[in-house]
Protein backbone atom coordinates (compact mmCIF):
# COMPACT_ATOMS: atom_id res chain seq x y z
CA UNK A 1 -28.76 1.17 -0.97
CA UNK A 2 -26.44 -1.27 0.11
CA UNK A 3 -25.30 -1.98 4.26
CA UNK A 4 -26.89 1.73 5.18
CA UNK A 5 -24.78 3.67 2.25
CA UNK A 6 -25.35 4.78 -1.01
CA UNK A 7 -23.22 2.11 -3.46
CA UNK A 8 -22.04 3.34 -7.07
CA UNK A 9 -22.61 1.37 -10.14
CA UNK A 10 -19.34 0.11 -11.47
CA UNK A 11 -19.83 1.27 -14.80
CA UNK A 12 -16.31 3.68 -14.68
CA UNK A 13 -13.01 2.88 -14.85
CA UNK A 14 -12.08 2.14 -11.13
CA UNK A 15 -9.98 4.57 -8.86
CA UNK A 16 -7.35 3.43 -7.18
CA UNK A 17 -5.59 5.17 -4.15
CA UNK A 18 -1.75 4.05 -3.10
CA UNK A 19 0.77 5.55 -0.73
CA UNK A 20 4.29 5.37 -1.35
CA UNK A 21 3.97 5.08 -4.75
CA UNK A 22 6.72 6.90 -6.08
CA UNK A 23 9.27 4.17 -6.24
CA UNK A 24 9.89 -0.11 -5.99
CA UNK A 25 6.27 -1.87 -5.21
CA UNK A 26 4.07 0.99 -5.11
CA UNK A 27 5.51 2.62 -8.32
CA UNK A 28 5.06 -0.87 -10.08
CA UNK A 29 1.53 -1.15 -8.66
CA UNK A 30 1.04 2.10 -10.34
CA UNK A 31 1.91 1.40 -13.37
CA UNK A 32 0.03 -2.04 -13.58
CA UNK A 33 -2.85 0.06 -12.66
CA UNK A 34 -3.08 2.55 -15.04
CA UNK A 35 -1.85 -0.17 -17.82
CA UNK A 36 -5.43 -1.95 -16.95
CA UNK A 37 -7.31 1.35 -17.43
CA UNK A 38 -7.69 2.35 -13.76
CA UNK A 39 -7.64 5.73 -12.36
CA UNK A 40 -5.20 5.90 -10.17
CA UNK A 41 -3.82 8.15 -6.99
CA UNK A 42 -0.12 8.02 -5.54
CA UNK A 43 1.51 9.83 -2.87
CA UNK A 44 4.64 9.97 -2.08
CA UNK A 45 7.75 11.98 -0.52
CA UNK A 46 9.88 12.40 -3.81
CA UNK A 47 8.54 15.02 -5.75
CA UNK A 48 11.46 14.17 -8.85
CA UNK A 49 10.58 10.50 -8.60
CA UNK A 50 6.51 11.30 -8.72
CA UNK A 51 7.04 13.76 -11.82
CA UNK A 52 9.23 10.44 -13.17
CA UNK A 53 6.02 8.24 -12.62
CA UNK A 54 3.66 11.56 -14.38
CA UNK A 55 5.77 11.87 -17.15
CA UNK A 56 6.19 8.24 -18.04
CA UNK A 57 1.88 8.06 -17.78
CA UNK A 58 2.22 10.87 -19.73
CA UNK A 59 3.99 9.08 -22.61
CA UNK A 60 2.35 6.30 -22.35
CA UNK A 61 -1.34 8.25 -22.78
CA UNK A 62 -2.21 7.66 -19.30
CA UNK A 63 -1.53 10.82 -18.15
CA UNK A 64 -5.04 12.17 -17.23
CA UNK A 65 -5.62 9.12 -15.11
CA UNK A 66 -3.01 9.59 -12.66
CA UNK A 67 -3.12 12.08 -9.70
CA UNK A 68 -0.10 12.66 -7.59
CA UNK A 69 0.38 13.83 -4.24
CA UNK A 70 3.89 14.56 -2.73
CA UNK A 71 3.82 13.90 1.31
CA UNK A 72 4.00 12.57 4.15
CA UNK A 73 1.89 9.25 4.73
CA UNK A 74 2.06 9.74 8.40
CA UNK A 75 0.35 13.33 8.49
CA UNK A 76 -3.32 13.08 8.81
CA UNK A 77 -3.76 16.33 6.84
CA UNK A 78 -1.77 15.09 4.06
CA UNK A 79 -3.55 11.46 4.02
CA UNK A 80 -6.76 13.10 3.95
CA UNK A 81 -7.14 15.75 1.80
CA UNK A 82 -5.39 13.59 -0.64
CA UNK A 83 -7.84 11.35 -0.45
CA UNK A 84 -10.75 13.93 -0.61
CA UNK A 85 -8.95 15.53 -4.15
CA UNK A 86 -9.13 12.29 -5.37
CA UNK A 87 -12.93 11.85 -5.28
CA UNK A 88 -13.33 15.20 -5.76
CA UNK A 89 -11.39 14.59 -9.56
CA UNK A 90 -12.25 10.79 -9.93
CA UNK A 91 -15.56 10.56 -8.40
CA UNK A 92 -15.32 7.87 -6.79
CA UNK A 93 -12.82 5.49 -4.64
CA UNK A 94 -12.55 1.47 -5.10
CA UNK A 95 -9.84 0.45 -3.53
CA UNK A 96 -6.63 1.86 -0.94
CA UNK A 97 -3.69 0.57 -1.22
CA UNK A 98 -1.41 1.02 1.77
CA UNK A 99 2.07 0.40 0.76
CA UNK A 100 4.23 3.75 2.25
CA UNK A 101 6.99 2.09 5.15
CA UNK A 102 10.60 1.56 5.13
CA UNK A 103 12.88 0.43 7.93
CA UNK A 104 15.91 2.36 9.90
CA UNK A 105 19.05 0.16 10.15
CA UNK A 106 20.18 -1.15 13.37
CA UNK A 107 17.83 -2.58 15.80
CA UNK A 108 16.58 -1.99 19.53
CA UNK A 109 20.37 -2.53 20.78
CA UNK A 110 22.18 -0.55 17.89
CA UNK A 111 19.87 1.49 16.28
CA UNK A 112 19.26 5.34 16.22
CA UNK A 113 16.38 6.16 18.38
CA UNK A 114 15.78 9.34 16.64
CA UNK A 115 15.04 7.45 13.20
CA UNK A 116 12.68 5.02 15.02
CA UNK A 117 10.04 7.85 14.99
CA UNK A 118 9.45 8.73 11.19
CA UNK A 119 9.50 4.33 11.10
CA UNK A 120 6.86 3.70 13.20
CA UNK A 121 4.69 6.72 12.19
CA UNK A 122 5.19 5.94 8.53
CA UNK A 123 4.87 1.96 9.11
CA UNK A 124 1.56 2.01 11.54
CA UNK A 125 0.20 4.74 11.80
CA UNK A 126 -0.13 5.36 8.08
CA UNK A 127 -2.17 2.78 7.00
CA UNK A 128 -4.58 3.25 10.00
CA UNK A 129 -4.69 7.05 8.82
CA UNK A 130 -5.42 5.64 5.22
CA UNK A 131 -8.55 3.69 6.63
CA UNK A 132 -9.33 6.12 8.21
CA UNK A 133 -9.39 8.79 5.34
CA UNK A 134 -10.57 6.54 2.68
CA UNK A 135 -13.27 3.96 4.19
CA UNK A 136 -16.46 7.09 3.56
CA UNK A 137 -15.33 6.56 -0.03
CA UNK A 138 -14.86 2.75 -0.06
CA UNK A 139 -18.33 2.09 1.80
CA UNK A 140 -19.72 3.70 -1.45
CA UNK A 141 -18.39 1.61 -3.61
CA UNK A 142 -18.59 -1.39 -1.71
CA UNK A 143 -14.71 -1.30 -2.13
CA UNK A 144 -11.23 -3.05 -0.76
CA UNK A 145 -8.22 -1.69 1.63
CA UNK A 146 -4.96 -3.62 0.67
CA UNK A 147 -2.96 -3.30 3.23
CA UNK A 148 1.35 -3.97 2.18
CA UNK A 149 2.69 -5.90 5.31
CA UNK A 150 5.63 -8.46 5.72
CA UNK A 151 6.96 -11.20 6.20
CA UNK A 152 8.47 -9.90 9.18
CA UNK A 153 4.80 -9.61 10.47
CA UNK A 154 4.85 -12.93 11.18
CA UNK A 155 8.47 -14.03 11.90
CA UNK A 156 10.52 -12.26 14.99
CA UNK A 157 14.20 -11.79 14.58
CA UNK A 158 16.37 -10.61 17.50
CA UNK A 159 15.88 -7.26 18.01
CA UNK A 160 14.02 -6.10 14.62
CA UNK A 161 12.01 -2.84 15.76
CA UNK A 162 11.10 -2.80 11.88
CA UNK A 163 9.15 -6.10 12.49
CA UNK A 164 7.38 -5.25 15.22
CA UNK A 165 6.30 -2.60 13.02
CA UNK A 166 4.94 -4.91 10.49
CA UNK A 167 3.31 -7.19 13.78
CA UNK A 168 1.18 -3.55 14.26
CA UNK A 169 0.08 -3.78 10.68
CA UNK A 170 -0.65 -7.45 10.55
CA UNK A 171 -3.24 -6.89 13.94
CA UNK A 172 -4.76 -3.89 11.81
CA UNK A 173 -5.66 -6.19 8.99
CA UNK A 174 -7.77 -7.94 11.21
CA UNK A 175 -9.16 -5.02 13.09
CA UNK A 176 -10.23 -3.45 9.66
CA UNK A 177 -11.67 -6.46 8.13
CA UNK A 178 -13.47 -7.05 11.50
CA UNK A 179 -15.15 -3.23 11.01
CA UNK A 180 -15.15 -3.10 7.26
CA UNK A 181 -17.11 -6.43 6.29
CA UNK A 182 -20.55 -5.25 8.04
CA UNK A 183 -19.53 -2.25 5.28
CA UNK A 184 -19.02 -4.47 2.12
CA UNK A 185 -15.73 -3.80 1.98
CA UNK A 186 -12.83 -6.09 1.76
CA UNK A 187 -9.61 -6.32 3.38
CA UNK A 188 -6.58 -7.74 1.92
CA UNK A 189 -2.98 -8.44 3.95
CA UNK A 190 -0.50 -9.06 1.33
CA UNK A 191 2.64 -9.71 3.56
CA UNK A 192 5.83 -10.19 1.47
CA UNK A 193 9.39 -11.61 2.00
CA UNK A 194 12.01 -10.30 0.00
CA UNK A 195 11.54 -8.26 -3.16
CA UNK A 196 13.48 -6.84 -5.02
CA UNK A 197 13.55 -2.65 -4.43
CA UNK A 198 15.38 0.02 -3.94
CA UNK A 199 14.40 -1.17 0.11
CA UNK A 200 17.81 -3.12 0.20
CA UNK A 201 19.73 -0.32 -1.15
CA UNK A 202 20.89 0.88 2.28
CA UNK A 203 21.14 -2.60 3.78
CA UNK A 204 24.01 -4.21 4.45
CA UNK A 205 25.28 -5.70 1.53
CA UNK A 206 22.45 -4.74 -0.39
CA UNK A 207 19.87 -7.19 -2.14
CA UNK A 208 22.80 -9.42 -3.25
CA UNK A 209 23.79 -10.58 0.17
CA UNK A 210 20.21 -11.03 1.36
CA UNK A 211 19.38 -14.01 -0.42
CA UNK A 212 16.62 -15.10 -2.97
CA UNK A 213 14.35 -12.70 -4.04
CA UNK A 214 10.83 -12.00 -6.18
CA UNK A 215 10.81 -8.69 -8.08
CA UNK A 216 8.13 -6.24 -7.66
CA UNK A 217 6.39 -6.97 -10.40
CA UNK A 218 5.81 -10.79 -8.50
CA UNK A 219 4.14 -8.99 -5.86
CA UNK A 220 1.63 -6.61 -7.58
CA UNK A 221 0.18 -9.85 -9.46
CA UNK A 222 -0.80 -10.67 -6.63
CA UNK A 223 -2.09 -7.03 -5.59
CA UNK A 224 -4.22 -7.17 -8.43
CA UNK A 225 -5.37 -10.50 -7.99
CA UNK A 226 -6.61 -9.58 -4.47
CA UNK A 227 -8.52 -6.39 -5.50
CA UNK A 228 -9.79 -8.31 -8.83
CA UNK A 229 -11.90 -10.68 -6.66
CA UNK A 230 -15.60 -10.69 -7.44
CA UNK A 231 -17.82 -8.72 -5.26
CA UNK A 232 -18.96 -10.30 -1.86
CA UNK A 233 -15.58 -12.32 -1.96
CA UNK A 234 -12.70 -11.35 0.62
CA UNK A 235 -9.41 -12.56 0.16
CA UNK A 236 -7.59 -11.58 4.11
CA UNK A 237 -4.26 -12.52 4.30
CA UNK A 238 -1.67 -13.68 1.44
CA UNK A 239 1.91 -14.31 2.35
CA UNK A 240 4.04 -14.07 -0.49
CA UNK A 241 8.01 -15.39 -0.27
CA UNK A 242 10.21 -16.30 -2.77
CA UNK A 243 11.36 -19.47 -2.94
CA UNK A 244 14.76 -20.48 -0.94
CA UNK A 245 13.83 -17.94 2.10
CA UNK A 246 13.13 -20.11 5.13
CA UNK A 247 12.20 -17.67 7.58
């Protein structure tokens, strides 16, 4: 027994859950994953780009050890019984990976107010949902929630609805942690600035005019670093810019 719940031995390959993992840091996370053996879960809203990311675990013989789950990560019923097929196949659940979001353009001036909804529920209330669905599992096996912030978490700019967005999930990083440690599970913040994804596609300018940049595959070293941390270790908040951004 371990903090009032029944912990598994680690003696499988470990099962990974991620939302938004059918394209830029959550597909790369995805493949690291299964490329170091893990079992992994994705959901995601692209059905074509999460048969991309099954066929190419397919080819590369990782193809039983990748669930997918095409959805919305703001839709409890969605969250959740993805997460409960995923134990139900894997057996188990080490780690949730919160990385769905995106950002509307505009801001609280400019912007559309009738994109700000599928924003904010995607952005906050998705990762809280993930917690939510997955923590049962991650008690278990004395676990970690990464949770994919920003940057823009930390630093206003004029306007930015996306940021305060990315405030909310900065606070829940600290509200989990505060619940999850009397659990034995960790929780990780990994708050990037700007990387490289199919994010600045719509932007203006695109990632060309934004200014220095890491690539994806930057950030999920660090992803795995977090969750590779030996038990009774918690790693909280890692802020990860490339260098030349000041803000």
């Amino acid at each position: 027994m371990a903090n009032g719940n029944v912990s598994i031995e680690r003696t499988e390959a470990p099962v990974t859950f991620i939302t938004g993992g059918s394209s830029g840091i959550g597909a790369e996370t995805v493949r690291r994953l299964l490329g170091l053996g893990h079992r992994v879960a994705a959901t995601g809203r692209s059905a074509k780009k999460l048969a991309s990311l099954t066929e190419a675990a397919a080819e590369t013989g990782a193809g039983d050890r990748l669930l997918t789950f095409e959805g919305d990560a703001g839709d409890w019923g969605h969250v959740s019984s993805a997460v409960e097929e995923t134990v139900r196949a894997f057996g188990r659940l080490d780690y949730a990976v919160a990385n769905a979001g995106y950002a509307t353009n505009g801001n609280v001036e400019t912007g559309d107010p009738e994109e700000w909804r599928g924003m904010v529920l995607t952005n906050v209330l998705g990762p809280a949902l993930l917690v939510r669905a997955a923590l049962p599992a991650l008690k278990a096996a004395q676990g970690r929630v990464v949770l994919i912030g920003s940057v823009a978490g930390f630093k206003n700019t004029p306007g930015n609805l996306y940021s305060m967005t990315k405030f909310a999930v900065t606070g829940l990083a600290e509200n989990v942690r505060m619940l999850a440690t009397e659990y034995g599970v960790g929780t990780t913040l990994i708050a990037p600035g700007r990387v490289r994804t199919p994010f600045w596609d719509e932007r203006p300018g695109g990632a060309d005019a934004a200014g220095p940049m890491i690539s994806a595959e930057h950030l999920v070293d660090t992803v795995v670093w977090a969750i590779s941390q030996p038990p009774g270790v918690d790693v909280n908040t890692l802020v990860v810019r490339p260098i030349g951004q000041p803000n």
